[in-house]
C-alpha atoms as a PDB file:
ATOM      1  CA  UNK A   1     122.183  66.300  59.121  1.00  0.00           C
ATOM      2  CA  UNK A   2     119.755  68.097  61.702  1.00  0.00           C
ATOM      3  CA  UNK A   3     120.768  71.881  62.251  1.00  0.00           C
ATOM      4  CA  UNK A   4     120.255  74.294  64.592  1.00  0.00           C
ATOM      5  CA  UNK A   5     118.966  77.952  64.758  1.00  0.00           C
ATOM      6  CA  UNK A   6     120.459  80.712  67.060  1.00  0.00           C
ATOM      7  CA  UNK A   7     117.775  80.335  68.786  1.00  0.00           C
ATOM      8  CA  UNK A   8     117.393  76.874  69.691  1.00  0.00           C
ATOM      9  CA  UNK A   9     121.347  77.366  70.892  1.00  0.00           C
ATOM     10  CA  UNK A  10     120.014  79.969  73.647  1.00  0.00           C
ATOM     11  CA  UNK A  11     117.807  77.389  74.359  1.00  0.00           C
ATOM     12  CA  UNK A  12     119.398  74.469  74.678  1.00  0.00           C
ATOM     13  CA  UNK A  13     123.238  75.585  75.833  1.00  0.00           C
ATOM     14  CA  UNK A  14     121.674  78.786  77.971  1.00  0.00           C
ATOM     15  CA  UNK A  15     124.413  81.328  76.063  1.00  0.00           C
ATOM     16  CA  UNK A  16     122.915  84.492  75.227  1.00  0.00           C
ATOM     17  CA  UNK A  17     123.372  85.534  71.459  1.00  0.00           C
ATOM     18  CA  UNK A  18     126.383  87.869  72.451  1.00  0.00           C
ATOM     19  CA  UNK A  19     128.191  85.184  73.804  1.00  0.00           C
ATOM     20  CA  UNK A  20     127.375  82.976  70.298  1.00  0.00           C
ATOM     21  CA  UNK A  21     128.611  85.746  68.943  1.00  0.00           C
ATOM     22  CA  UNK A  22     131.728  86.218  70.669  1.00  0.00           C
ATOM     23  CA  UNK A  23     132.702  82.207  70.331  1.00  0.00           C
ATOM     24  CA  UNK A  24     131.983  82.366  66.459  1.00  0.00           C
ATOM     25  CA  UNK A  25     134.430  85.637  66.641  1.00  0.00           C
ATOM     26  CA  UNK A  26     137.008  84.093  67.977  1.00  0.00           C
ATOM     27  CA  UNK A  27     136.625  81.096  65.745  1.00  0.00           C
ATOM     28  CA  UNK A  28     135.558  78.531  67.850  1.00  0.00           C
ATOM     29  CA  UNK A  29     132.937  77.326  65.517  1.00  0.00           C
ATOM     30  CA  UNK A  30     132.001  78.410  61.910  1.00  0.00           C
ATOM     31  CA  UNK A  31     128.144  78.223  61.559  1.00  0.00           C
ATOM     32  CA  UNK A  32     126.665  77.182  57.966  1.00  0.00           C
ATOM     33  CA  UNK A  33     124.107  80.062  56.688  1.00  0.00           C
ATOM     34  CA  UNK A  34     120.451  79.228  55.833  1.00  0.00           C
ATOM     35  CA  UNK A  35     118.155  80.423  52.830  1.00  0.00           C
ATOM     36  CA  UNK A  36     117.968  84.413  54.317  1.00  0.00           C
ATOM     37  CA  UNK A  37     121.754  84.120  55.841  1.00  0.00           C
ATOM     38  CA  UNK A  38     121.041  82.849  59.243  1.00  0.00           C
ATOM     39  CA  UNK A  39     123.348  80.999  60.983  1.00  0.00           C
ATOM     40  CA  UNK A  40     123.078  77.193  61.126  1.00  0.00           C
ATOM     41  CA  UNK A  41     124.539  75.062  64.033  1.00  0.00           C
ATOM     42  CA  UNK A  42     125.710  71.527  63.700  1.00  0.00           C
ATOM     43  CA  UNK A  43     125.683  69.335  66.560  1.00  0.00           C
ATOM     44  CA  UNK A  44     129.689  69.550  66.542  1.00  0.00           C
ATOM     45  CA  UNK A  45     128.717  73.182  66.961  1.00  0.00           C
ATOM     46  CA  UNK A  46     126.863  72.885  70.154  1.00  0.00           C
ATOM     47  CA  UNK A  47     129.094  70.786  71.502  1.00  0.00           C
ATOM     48  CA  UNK A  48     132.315  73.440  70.628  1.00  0.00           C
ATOM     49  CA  UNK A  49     130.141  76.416  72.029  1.00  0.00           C
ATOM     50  CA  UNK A  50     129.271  74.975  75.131  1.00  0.00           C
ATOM     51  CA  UNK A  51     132.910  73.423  76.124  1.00  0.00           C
ATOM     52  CA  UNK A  52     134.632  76.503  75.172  1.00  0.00           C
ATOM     53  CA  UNK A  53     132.317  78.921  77.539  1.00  0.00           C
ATOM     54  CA  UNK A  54     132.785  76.574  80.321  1.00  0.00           C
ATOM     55  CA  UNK A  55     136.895  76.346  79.738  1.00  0.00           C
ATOM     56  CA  UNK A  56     136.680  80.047  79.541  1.00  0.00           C
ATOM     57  CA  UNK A  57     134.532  79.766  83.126  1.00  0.00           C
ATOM     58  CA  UNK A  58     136.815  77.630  84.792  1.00  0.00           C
ATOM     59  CA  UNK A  59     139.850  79.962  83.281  1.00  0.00           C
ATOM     60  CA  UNK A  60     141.589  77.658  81.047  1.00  0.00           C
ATOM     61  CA  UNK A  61     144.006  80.154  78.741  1.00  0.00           C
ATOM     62  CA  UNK A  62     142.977  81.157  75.259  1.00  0.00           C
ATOM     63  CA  UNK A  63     144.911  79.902  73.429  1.00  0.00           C
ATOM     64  CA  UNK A  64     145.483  76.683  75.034  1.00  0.00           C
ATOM     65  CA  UNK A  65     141.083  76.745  74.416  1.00  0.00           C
ATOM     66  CA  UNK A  66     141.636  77.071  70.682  1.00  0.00           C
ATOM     67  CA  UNK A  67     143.725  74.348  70.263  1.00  0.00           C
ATOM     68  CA  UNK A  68     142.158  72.283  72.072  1.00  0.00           C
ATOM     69  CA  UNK A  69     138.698  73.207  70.649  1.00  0.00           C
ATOM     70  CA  UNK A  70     140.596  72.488  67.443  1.00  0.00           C
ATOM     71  CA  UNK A  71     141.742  68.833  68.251  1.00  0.00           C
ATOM     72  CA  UNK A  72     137.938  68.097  69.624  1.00  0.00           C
ATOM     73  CA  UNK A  73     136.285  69.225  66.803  1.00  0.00           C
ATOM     74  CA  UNK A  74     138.289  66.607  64.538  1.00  0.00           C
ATOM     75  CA  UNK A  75     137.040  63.968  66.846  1.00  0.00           C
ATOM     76  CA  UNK A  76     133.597  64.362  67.495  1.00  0.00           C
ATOM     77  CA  UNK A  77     130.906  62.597  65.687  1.00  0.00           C
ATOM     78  CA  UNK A  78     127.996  63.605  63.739  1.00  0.00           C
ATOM     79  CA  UNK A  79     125.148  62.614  66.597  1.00  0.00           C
ATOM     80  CA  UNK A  80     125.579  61.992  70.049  1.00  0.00           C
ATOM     81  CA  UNK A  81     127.392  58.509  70.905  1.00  0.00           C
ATOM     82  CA  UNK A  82     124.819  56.337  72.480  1.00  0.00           C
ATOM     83  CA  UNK A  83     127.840  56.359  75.366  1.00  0.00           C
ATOM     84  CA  UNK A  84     127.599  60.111  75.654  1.00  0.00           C
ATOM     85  CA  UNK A  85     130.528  62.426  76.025  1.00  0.00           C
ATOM     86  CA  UNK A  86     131.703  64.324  79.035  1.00  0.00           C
ATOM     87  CA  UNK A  87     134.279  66.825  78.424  1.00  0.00           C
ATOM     88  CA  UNK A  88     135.972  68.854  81.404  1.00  0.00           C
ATOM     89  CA  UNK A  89     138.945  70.670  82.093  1.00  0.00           C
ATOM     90  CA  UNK A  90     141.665  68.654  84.824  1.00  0.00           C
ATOM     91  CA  UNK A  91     143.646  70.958  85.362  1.00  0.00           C
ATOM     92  CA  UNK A  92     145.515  72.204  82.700  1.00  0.00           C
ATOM     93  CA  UNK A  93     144.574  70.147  80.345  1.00  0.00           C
ATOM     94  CA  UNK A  94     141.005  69.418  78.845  1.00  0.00           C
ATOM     95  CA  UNK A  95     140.088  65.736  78.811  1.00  0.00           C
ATOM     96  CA  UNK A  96     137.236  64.270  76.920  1.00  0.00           C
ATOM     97  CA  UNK A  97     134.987  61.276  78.115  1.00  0.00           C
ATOM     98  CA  UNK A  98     133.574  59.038  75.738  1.00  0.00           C
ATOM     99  CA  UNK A  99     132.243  56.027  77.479  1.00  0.00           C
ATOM    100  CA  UNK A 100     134.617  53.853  79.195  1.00  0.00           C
ATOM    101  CA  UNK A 101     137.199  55.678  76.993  1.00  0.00           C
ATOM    102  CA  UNK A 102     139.175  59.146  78.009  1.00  0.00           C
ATOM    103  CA  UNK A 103     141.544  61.539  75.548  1.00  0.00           C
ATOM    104  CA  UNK A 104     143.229  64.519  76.317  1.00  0.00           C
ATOM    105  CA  UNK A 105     141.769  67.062  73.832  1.00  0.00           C
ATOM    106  CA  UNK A 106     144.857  68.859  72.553  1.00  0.00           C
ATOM    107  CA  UNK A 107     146.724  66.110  71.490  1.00  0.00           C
ATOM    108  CA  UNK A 108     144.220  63.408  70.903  1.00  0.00           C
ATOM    109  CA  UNK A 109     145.816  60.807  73.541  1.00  0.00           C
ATOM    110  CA  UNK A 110     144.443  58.697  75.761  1.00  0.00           C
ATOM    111  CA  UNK A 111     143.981  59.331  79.273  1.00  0.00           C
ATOM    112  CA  UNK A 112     144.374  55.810  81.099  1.00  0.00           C
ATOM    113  CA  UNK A 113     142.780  55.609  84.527  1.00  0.00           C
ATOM    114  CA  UNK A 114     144.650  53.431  87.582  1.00  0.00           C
ATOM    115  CA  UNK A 115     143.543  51.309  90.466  1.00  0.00           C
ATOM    116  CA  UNK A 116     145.420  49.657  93.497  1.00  0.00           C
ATOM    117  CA  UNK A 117     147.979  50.614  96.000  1.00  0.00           C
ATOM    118  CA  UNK A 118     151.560  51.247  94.605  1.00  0.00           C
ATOM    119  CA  UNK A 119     152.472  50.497  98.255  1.00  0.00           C
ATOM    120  CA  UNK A 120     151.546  46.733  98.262  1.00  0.00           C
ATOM    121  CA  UNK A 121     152.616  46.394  94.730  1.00  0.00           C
ATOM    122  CA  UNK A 122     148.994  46.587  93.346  1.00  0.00           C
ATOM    123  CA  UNK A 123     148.863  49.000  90.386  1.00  0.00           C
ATOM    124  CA  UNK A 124     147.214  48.515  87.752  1.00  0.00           C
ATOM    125  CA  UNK A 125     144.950  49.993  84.708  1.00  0.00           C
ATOM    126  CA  UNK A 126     141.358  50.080  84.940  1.00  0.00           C
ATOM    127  CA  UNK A 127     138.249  51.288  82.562  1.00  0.00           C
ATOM    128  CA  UNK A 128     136.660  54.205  84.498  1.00  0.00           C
ATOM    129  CA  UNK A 129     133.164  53.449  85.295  1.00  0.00           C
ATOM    130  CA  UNK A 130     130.871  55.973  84.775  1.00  0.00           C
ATOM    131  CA  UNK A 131     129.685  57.877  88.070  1.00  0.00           C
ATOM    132  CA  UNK A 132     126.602  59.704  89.044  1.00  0.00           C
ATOM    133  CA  UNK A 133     127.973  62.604  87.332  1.00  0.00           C
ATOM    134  CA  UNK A 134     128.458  61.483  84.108  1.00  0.00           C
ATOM    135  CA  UNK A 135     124.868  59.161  83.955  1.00  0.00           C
ATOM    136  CA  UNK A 136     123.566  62.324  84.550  1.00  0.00           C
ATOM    137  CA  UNK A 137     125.465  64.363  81.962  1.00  0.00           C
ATOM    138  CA  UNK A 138     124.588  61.142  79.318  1.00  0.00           C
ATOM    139  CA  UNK A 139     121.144  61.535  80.061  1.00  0.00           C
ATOM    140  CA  UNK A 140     120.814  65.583  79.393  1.00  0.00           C
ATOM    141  CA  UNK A 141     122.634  64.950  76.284  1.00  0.00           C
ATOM    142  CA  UNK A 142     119.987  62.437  75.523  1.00  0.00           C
ATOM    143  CA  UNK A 143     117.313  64.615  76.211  1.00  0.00           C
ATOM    144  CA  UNK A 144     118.750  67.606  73.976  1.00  0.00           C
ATOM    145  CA  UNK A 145     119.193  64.943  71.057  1.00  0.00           C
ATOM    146  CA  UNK A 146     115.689  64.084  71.694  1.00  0.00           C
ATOM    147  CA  UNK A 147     113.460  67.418  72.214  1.00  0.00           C
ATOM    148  CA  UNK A 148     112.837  67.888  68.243  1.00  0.00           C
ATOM    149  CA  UNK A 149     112.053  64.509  67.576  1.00  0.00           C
ATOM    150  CA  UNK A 150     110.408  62.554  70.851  1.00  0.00           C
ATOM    151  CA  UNK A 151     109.128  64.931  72.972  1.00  0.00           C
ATOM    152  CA  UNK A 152     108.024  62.429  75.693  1.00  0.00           C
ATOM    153  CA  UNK A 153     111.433  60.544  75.343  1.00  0.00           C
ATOM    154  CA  UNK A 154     113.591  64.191  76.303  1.00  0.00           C
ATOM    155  CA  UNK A 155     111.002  64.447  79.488  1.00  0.00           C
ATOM    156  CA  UNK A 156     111.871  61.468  80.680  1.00  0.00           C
ATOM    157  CA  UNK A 157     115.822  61.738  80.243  1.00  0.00           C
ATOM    158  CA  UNK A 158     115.915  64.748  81.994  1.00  0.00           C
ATOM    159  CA  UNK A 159     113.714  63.117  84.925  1.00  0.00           C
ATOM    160  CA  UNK A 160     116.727  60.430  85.111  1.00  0.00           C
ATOM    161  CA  UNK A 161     119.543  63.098  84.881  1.00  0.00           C
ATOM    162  CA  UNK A 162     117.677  64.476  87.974  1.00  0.00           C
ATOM    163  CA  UNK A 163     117.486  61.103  89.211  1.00  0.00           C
ATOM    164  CA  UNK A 164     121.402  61.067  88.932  1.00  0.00           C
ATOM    165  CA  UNK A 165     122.136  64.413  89.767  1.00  0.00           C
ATOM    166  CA  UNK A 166     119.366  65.812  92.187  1.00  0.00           C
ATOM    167  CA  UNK A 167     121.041  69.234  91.646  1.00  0.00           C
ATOM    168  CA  UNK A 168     121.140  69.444  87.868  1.00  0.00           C
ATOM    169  CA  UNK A 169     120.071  72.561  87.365  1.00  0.00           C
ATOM    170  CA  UNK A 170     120.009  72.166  83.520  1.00  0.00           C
ATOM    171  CA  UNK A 171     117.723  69.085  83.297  1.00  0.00           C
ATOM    172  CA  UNK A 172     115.249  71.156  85.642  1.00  0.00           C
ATOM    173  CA  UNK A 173     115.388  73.760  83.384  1.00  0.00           C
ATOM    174  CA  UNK A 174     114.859  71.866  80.241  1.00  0.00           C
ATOM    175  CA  UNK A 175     112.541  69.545  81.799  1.00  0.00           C
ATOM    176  CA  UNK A 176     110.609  72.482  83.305  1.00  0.00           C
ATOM    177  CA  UNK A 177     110.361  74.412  79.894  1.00  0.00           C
ATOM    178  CA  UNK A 178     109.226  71.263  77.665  1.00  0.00           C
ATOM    179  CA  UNK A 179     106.596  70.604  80.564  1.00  0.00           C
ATOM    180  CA  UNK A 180     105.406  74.274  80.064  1.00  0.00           C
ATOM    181  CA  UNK A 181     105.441  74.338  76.513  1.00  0.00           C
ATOM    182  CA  UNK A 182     103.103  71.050  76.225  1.00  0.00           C
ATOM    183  CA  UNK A 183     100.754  73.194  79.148  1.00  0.00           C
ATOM    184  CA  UNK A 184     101.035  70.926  82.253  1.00  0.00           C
ATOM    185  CA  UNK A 185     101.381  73.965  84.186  1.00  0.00           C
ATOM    186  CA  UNK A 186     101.346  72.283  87.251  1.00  0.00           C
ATOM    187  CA  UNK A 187     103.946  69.554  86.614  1.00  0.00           C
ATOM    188  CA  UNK A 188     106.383  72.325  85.344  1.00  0.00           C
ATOM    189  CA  UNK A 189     105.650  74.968  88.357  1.00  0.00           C
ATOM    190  CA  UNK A 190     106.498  71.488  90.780  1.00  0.00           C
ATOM    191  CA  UNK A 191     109.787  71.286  88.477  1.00  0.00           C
ATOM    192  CA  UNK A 192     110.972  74.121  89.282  1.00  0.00           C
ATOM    193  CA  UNK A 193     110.044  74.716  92.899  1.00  0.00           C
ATOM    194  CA  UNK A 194     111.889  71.372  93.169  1.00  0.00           C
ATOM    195  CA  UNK A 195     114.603  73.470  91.214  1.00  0.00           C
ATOM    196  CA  UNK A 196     115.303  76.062  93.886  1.00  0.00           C
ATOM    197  CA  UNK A 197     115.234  73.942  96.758  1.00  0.00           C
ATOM    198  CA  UNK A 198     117.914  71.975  94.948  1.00  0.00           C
ATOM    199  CA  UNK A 199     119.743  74.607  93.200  1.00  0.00           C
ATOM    200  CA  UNK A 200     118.764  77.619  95.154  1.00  0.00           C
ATOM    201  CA  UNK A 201     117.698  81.046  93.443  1.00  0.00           C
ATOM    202  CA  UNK A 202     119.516  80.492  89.822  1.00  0.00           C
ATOM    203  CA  UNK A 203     118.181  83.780  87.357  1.00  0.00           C
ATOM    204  CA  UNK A 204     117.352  81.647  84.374  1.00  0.00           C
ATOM    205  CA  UNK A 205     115.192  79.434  86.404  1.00  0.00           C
ATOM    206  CA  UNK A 206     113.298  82.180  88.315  1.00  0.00           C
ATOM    207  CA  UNK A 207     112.381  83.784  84.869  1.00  0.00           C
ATOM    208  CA  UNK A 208     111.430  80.714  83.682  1.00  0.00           C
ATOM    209  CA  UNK A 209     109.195  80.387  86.832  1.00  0.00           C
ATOM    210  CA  UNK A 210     108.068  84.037  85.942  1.00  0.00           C
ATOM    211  CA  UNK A 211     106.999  82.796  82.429  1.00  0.00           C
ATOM    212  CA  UNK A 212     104.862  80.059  83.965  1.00  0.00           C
ATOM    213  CA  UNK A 213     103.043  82.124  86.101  1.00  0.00           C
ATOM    214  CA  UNK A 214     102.271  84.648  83.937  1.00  0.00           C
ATOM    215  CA  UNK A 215     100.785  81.863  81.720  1.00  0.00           C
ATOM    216  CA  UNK A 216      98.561  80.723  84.996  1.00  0.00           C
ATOM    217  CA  UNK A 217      97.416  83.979  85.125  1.00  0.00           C
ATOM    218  CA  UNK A 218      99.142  84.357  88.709  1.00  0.00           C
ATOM    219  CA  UNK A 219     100.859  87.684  87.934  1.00  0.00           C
ATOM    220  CA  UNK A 220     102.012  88.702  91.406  1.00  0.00           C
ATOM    221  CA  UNK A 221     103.715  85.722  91.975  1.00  0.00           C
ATOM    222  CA  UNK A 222     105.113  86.367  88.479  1.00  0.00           C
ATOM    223  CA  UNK A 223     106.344  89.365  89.428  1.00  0.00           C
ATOM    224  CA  UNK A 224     107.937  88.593  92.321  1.00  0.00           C
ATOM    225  CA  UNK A 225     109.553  85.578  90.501  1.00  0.00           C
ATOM    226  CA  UNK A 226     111.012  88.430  87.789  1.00  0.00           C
ATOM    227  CA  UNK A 227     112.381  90.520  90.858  1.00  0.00           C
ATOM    228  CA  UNK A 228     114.248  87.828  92.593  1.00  0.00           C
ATOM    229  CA  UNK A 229     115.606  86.477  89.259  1.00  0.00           C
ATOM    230  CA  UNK A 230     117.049  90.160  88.520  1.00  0.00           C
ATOM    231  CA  UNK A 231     118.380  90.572  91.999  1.00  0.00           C
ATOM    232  CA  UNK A 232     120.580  87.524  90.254  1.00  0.00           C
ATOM    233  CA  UNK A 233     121.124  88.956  87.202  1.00  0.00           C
ATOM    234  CA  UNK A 234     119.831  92.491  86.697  1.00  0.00           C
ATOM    235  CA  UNK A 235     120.885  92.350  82.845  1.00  0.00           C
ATOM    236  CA  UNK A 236     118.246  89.575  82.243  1.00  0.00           C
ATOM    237  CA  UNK A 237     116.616  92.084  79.113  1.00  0.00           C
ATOM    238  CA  UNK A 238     113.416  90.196  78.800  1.00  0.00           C
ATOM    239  CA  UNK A 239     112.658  89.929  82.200  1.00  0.00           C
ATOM    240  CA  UNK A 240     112.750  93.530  82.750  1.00  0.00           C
ATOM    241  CA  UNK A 241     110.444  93.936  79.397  1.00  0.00           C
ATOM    242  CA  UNK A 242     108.177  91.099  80.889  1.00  0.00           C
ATOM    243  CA  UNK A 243     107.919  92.850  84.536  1.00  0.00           C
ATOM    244  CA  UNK A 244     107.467  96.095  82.679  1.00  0.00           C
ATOM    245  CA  UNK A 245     104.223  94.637  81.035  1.00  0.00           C
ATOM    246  CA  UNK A 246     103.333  93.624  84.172  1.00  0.00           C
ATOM    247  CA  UNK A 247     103.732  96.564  85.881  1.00  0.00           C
ATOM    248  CA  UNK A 248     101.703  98.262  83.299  1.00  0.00           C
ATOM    249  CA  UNK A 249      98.526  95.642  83.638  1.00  0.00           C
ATOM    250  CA  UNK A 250      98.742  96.773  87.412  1.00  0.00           C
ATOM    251  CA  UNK A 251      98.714 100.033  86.931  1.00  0.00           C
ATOM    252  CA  UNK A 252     102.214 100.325  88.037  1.00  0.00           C
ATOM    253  CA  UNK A 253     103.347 102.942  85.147  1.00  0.00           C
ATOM    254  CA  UNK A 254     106.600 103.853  86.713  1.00  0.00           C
ATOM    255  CA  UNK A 255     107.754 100.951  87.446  1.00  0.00           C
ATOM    256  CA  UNK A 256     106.728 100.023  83.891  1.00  0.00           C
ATOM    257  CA  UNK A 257     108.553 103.132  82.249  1.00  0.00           C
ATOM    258  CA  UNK A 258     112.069 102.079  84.339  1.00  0.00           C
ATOM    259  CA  UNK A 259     111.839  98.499  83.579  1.00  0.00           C
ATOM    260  CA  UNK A 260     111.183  99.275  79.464  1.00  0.00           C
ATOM    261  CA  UNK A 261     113.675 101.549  79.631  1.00  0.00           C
ATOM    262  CA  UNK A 262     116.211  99.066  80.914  1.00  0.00           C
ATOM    263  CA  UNK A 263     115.448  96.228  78.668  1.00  0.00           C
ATOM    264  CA  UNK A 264     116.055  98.947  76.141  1.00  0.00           C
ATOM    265  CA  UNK A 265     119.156  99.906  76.745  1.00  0.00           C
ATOM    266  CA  UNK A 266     120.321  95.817  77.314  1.00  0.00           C
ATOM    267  CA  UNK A 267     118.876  95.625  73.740  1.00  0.00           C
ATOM    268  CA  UNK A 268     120.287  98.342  72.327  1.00  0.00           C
ATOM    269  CA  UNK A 269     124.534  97.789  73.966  1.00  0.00           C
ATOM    270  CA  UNK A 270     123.891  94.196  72.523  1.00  0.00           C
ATOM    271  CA  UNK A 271     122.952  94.935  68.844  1.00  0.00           C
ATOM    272  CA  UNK A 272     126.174  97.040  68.788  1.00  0.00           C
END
């Protein structure tokens, strides 16, 4: 069974490592350990991690997170279903999508969908089709099952979750950062200008921007990228150590000294 490093988790699910390490604290998910004792993900794992920081997001109680992090675990398969799974929180309760098919998470029953008008008499159960939300949430999880193995096949999933979901600001991210690592710098910096206008001014995909520029030897416009992104996030730690290397090559030094010192002292309050 394919595993996963800490990180391709940043990677993929966007959680920094303190929040991996926070979920594995609390017990969400219990990584396997590799040769030299790092942790190893399972797909189950991913999964876990990235439903229980969202239901923590949308403020769905602790405890009623564990359990039902507990009930979903004991369902999900080893790979993604070629039906994809959608898991959100309605309400109070956490319901997972699996195709045509729908469970409440805690207790494992089935959530059935109805049609009609109980007014004329017309009620009656239907399969939920799947909507432009979840085509587009079947086609990122594609694309994440696909990035190790079929490079080419994860591009073009994430091109149809964007197809489904013109805002998806994940796909553009992933799809922006596999374009970038193969080098079609241009594709990727038209990914993620698409991006903003889309998504507007997210952090994680104006440092991503940064990265590409700084690549295409555009540093200014890298810069700038960097600045805006922090303006989002100022704890972004290596975007303040990337602008700080900037600042240095422009013969910036104080900028350079504040913006080292910061990432240092994000570094430093997260190895604690």
């Amino acid at each position: 069974m394919h595993t996963y490093g800490v990180r391709d988790v940043e990677k993929l699910l966007r959680l920094s490592r303190g929040t991996i390490r926070s979920l594995i604290a609390s017990g969400f998910v219990t990584p396997a350990r590799g040769p030299r004792g790092a942790w190893r993900f399972s797909f189950q794992d991913l999964i876990v991690l990235r439903t229980a920081q969202a239901l923590a997001d949308a403020n769905v109680p602790p405890r009623r997170i564990t359990k039902s992090m507990r009930e979903l675990r004991r369902h999900l398969p080893d790979t993604m279903p070629l039906s994809g799974i959608s898991i959100a929180a309605e309400g109070d309760r956490v319901v997972v999508r699996e195709g045509d098919s729908r469970w409440q998470a805690e207790s494992g029953q089935y959530v059935l969908g109805f049609g009609g008008d109980p007014a004329d008499g017309s009620l009656s159960v239907i399969e939920r089709q799947a909507d432009v939300e979840s085509n587009a949430q079947q086609w990122f999880a594609k694309g994440v099952a696909l990035e190790r193995e079929d490079v080419d096949g994860a591009l073009e999933a994430y091109e149809h979750a964007i197809s489904a979901d013109p805002a998806f600001l994940d796909a553009f991210i992933n799809l922006g950062r596999l374009l970038h690592d193969a080098r079609r710098f241009a594709k990727a910096e038209r990914v993620y200008t698409d991006a903003i206008q889309h998504c507007g001014n997210d952090p994680v995909l104006l440092f991503n921007l940064g990265v590409l520029l700084g690549d295409m030897d555009r540093g200014p416009e890298a810069m700038k990228a960097y600045e805006t992104a922090l303006r989002g996030d100022p704890d972004l730690a290596d975007c303040h150590y990337n602008l700080s290397l900037l600042y240095e090559k422009f013969a910036k030094p104080k900028e350079a000294i504040r913006h080292m010192a910061r990432y240092r002292m994000l570094i430093g309050a997260r190895a604690k």
